[in-house]
C-alpha atoms as a PDB file:
ATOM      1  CA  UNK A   1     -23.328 -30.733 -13.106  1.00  0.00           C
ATOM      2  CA  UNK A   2     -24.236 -31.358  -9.577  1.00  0.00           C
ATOM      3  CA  UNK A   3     -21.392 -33.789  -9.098  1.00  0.00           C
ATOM      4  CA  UNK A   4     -18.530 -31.399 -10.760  1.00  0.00           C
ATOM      5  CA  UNK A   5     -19.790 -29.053  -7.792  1.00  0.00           C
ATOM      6  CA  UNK A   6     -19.971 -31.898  -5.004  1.00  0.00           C
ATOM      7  CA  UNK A   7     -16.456 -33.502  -5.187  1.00  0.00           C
ATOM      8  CA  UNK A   8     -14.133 -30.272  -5.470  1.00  0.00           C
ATOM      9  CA  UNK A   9     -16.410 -29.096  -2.525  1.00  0.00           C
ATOM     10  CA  UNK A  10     -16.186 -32.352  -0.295  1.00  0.00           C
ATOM     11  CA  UNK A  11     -12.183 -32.118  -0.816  1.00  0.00           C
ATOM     12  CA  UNK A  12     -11.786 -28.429   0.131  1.00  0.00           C
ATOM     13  CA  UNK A  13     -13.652 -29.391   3.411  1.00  0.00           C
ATOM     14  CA  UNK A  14     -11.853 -32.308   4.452  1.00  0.00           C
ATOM     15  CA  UNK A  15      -8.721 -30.863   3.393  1.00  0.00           C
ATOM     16  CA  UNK A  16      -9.697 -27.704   5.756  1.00  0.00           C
ATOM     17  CA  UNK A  17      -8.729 -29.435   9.174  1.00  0.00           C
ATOM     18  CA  UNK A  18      -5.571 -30.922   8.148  1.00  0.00           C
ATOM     19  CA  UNK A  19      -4.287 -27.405   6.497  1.00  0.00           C
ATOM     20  CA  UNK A  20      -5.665 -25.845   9.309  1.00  0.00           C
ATOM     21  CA  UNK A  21      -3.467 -27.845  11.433  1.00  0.00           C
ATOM     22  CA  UNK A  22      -0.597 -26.924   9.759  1.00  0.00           C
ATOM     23  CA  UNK A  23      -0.058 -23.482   9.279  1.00  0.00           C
ATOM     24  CA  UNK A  24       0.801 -21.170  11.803  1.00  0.00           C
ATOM     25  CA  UNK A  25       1.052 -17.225  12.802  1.00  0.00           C
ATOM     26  CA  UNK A  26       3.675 -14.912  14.069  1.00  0.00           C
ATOM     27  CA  UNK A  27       4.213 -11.318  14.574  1.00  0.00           C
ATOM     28  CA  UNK A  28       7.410 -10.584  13.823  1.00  0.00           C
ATOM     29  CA  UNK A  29       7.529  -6.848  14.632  1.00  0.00           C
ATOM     30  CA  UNK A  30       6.053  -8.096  18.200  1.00  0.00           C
ATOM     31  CA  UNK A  31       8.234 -10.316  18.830  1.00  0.00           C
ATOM     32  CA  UNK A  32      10.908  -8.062  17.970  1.00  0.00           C
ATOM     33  CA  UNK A  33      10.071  -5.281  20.392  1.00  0.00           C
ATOM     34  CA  UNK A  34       9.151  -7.558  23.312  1.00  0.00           C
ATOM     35  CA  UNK A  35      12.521  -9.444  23.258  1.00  0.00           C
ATOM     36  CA  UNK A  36      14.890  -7.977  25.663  1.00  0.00           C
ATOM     37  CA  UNK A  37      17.784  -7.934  22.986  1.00  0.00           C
ATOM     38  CA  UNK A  38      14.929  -6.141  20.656  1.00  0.00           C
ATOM     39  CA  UNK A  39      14.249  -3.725  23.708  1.00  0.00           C
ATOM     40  CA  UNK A  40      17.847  -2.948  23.768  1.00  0.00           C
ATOM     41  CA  UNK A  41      18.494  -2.098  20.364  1.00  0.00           C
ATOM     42  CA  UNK A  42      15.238   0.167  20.133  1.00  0.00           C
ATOM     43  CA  UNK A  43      16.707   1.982  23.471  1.00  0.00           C
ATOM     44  CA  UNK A  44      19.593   3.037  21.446  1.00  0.00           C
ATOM     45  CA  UNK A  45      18.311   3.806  18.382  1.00  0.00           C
ATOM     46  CA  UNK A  46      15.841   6.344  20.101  1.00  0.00           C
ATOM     47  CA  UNK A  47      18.771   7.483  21.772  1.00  0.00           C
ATOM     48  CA  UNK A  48      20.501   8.452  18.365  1.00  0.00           C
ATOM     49  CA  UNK A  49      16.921   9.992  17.275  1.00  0.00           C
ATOM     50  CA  UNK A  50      16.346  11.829  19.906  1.00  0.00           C
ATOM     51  CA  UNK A  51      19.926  13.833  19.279  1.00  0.00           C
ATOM     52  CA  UNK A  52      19.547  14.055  16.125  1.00  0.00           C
ATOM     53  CA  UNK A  53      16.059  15.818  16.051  1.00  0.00           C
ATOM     54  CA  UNK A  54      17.626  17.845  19.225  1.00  0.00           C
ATOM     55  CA  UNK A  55      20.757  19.292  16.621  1.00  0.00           C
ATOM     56  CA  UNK A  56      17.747  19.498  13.821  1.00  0.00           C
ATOM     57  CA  UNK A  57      15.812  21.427  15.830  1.00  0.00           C
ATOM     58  CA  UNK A  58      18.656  24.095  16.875  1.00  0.00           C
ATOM     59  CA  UNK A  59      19.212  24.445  13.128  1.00  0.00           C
ATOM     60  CA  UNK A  60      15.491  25.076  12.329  1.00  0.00           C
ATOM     61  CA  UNK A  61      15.376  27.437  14.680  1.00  0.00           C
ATOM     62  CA  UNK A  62      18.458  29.397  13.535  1.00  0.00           C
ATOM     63  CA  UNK A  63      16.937  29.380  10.255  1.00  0.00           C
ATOM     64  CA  UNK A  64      13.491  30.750  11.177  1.00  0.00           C
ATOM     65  CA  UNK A  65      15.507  33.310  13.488  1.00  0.00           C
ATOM     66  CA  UNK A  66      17.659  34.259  10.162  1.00  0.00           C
ATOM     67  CA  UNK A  67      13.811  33.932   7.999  1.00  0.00           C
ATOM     68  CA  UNK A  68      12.471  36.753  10.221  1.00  0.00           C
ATOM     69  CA  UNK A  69      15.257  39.047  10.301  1.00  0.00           C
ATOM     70  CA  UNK A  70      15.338  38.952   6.261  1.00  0.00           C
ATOM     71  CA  UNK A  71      11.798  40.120   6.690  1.00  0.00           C
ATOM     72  CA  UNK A  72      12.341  42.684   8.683  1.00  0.00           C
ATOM     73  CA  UNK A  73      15.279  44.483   7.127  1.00  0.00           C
ATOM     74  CA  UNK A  74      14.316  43.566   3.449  1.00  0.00           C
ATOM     75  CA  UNK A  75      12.450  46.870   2.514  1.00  0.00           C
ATOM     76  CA  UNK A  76      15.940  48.798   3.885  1.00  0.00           C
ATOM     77  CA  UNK A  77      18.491  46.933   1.732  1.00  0.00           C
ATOM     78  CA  UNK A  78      19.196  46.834  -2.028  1.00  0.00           C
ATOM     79  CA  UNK A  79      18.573  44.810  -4.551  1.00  0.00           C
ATOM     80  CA  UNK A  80      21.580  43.279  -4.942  1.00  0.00           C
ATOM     81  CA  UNK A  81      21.787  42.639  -1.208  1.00  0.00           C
ATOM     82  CA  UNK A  82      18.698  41.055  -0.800  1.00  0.00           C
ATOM     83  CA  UNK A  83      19.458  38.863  -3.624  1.00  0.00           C
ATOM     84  CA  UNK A  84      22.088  37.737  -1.604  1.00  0.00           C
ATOM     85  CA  UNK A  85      20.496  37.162   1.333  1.00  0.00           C
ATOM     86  CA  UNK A  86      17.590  35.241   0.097  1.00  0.00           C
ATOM     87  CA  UNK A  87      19.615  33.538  -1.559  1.00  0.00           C
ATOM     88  CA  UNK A  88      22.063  32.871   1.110  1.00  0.00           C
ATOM     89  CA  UNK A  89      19.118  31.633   3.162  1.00  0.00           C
ATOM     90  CA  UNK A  90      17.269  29.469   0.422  1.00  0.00           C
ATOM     91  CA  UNK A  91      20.958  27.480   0.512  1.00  0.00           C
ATOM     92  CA  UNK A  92      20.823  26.798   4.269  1.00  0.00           C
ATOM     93  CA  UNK A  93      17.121  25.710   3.848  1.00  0.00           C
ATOM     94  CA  UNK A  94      18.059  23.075   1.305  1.00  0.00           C
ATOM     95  CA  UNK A  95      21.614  22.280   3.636  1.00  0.00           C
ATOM     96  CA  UNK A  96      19.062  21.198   6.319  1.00  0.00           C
ATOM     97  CA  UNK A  97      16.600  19.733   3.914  1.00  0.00           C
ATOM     98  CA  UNK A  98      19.749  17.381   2.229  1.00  0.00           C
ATOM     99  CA  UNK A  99      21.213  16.800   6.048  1.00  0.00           C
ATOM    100  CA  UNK A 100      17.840  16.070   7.453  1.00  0.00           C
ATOM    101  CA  UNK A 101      17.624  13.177   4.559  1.00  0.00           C
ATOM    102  CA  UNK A 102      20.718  11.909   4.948  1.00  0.00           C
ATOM    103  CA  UNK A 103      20.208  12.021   8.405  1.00  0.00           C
ATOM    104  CA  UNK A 104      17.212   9.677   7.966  1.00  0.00           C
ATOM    105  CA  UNK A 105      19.262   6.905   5.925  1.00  0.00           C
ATOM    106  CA  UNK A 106      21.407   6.943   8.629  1.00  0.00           C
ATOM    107  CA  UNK A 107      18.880   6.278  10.850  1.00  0.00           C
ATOM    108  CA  UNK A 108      17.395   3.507   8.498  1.00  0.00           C
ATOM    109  CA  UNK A 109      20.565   1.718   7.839  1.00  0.00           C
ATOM    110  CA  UNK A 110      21.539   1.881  11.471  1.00  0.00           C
ATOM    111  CA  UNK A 111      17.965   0.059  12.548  1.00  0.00           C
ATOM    112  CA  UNK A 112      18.655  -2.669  10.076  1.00  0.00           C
ATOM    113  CA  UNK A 113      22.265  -3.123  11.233  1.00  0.00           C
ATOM    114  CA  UNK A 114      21.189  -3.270  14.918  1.00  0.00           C
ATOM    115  CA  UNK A 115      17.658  -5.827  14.232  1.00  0.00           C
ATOM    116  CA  UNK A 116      19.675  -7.673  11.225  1.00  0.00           C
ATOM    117  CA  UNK A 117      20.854 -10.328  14.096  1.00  0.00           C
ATOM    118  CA  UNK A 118      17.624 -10.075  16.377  1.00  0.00           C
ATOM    119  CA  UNK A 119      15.473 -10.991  12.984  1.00  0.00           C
ATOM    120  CA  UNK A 120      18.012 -13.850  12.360  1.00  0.00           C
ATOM    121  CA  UNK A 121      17.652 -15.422  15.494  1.00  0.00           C
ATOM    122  CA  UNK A 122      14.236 -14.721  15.417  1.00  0.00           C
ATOM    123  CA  UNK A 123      13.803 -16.570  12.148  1.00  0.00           C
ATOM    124  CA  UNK A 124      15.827 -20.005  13.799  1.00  0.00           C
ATOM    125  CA  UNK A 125      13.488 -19.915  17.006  1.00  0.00           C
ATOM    126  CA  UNK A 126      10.229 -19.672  14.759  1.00  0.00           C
ATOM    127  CA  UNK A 127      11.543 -22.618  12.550  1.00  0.00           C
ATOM    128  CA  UNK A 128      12.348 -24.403  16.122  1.00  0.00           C
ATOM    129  CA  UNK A 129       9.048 -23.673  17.219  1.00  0.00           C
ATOM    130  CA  UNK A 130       7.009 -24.257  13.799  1.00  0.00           C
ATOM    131  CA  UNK A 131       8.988 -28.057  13.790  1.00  0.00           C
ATOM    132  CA  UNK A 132       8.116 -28.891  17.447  1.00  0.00           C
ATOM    133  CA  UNK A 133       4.381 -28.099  16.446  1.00  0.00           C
ATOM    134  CA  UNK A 134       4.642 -29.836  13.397  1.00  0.00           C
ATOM    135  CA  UNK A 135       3.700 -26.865  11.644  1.00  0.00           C
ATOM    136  CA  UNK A 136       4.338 -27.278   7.732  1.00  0.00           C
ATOM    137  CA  UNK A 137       3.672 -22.758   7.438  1.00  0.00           C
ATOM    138  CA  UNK A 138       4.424 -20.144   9.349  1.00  0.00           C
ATOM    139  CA  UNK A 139       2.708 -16.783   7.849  1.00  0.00           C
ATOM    140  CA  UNK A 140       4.069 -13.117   9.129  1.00  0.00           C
ATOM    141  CA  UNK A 141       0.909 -12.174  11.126  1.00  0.00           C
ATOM    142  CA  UNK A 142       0.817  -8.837   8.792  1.00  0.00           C
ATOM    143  CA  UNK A 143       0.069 -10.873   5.684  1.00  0.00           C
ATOM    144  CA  UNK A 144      -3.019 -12.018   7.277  1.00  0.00           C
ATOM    145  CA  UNK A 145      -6.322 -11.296   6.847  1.00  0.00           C
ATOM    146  CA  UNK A 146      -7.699 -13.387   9.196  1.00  0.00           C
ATOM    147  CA  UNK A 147      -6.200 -16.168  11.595  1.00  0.00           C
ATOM    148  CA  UNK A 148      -7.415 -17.773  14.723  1.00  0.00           C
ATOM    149  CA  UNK A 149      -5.896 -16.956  17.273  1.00  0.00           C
ATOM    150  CA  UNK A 150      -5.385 -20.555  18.283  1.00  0.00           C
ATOM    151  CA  UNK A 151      -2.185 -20.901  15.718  1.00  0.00           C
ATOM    152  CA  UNK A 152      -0.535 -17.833  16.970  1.00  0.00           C
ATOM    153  CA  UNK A 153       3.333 -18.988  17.792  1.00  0.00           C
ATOM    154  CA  UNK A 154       4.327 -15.513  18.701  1.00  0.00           C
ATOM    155  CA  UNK A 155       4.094 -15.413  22.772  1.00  0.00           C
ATOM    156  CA  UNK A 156       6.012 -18.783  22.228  1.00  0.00           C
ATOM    157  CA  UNK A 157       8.677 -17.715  20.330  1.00  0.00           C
ATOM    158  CA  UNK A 158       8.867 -14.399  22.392  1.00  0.00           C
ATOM    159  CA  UNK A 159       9.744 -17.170  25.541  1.00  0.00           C
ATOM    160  CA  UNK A 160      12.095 -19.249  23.835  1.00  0.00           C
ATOM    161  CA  UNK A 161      13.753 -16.288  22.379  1.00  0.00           C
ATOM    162  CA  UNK A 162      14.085 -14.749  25.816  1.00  0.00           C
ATOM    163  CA  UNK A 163      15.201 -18.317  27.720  1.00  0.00           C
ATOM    164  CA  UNK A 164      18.319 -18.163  25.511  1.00  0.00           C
END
């Protein structure tokens, strides 16, 4: 019994160093926004956020503008006429709710057309670092639980990436 515990024990502790040794750590999302061409493309895309909340916000306004006036002049129109109006105004709500959305996939799609590249090249100068280090793993630091800090790659890569 002792032995069946013993000799799957004394191979997970020699195999330790040598997996230890080969496996090693980047942050992707780091590397990403620390890279001047990562930089750039986070520039613009806040750029194209910040306009679109701008035009969101005008609209929200409007609507809260159009929201109060319906409550003050409800009680002096008809029923039919404030049928209209709500309903009038529960149709621009949902235009902004549907162009706010859209708006957002836009956004999305336009992030993964400007980091697509960046993450490519990214990808080759991790392999080119991982085989220079003799590294048989490289993890994405935010499927870690733990790591010492002693096989993180990413300030490496973050200089290669930036030398070319």
């Amino acid at each position: 019994m002792l032995k069946k515990i013993l000799i799957p024990m004394s191979i997970a502790i020699f195999a330790l160093p040598v997996f230890g040794q080969t496996i090693g750590v980047v942050d992707v999302q780091k590397v990403l926004l620390s890279v001047k061409e990562g930089k750039a493309a986070r520039a613009k895309l806040e750029q194209k956020v910040k306009a679109k909340k701008a035009a969101f916000d005008k609209k929200q306004k409007e609507l809260l503008a159009m929201k109060k006036s319906l409550q003050q002049k409800i009680d002096l129109m008809s029923q039919q006429e404030k049928e209209k109006k709500i309903q009038e105004y529960q149709k621009k709500v949902a235009d902004l709710q549907n162009e706010y959305m859209k708006s957002q996939q836009e956004l999305q799609q336009e992030e993964a057309e400007l980091t697509k590249p960046i993450l490519d090249k990214i990808q080759k100068i991790t392999t080119k670092v991982a085989k220079k280090h003799h590294l048989k793993l490289v993890v994405e630091k935010s499927a870690t639980v733990f790591y010492s800090k002693k096989i993180d790659i990413t300030n490496e890569v973050i200089r290669v990436y930036n030398k070319k």
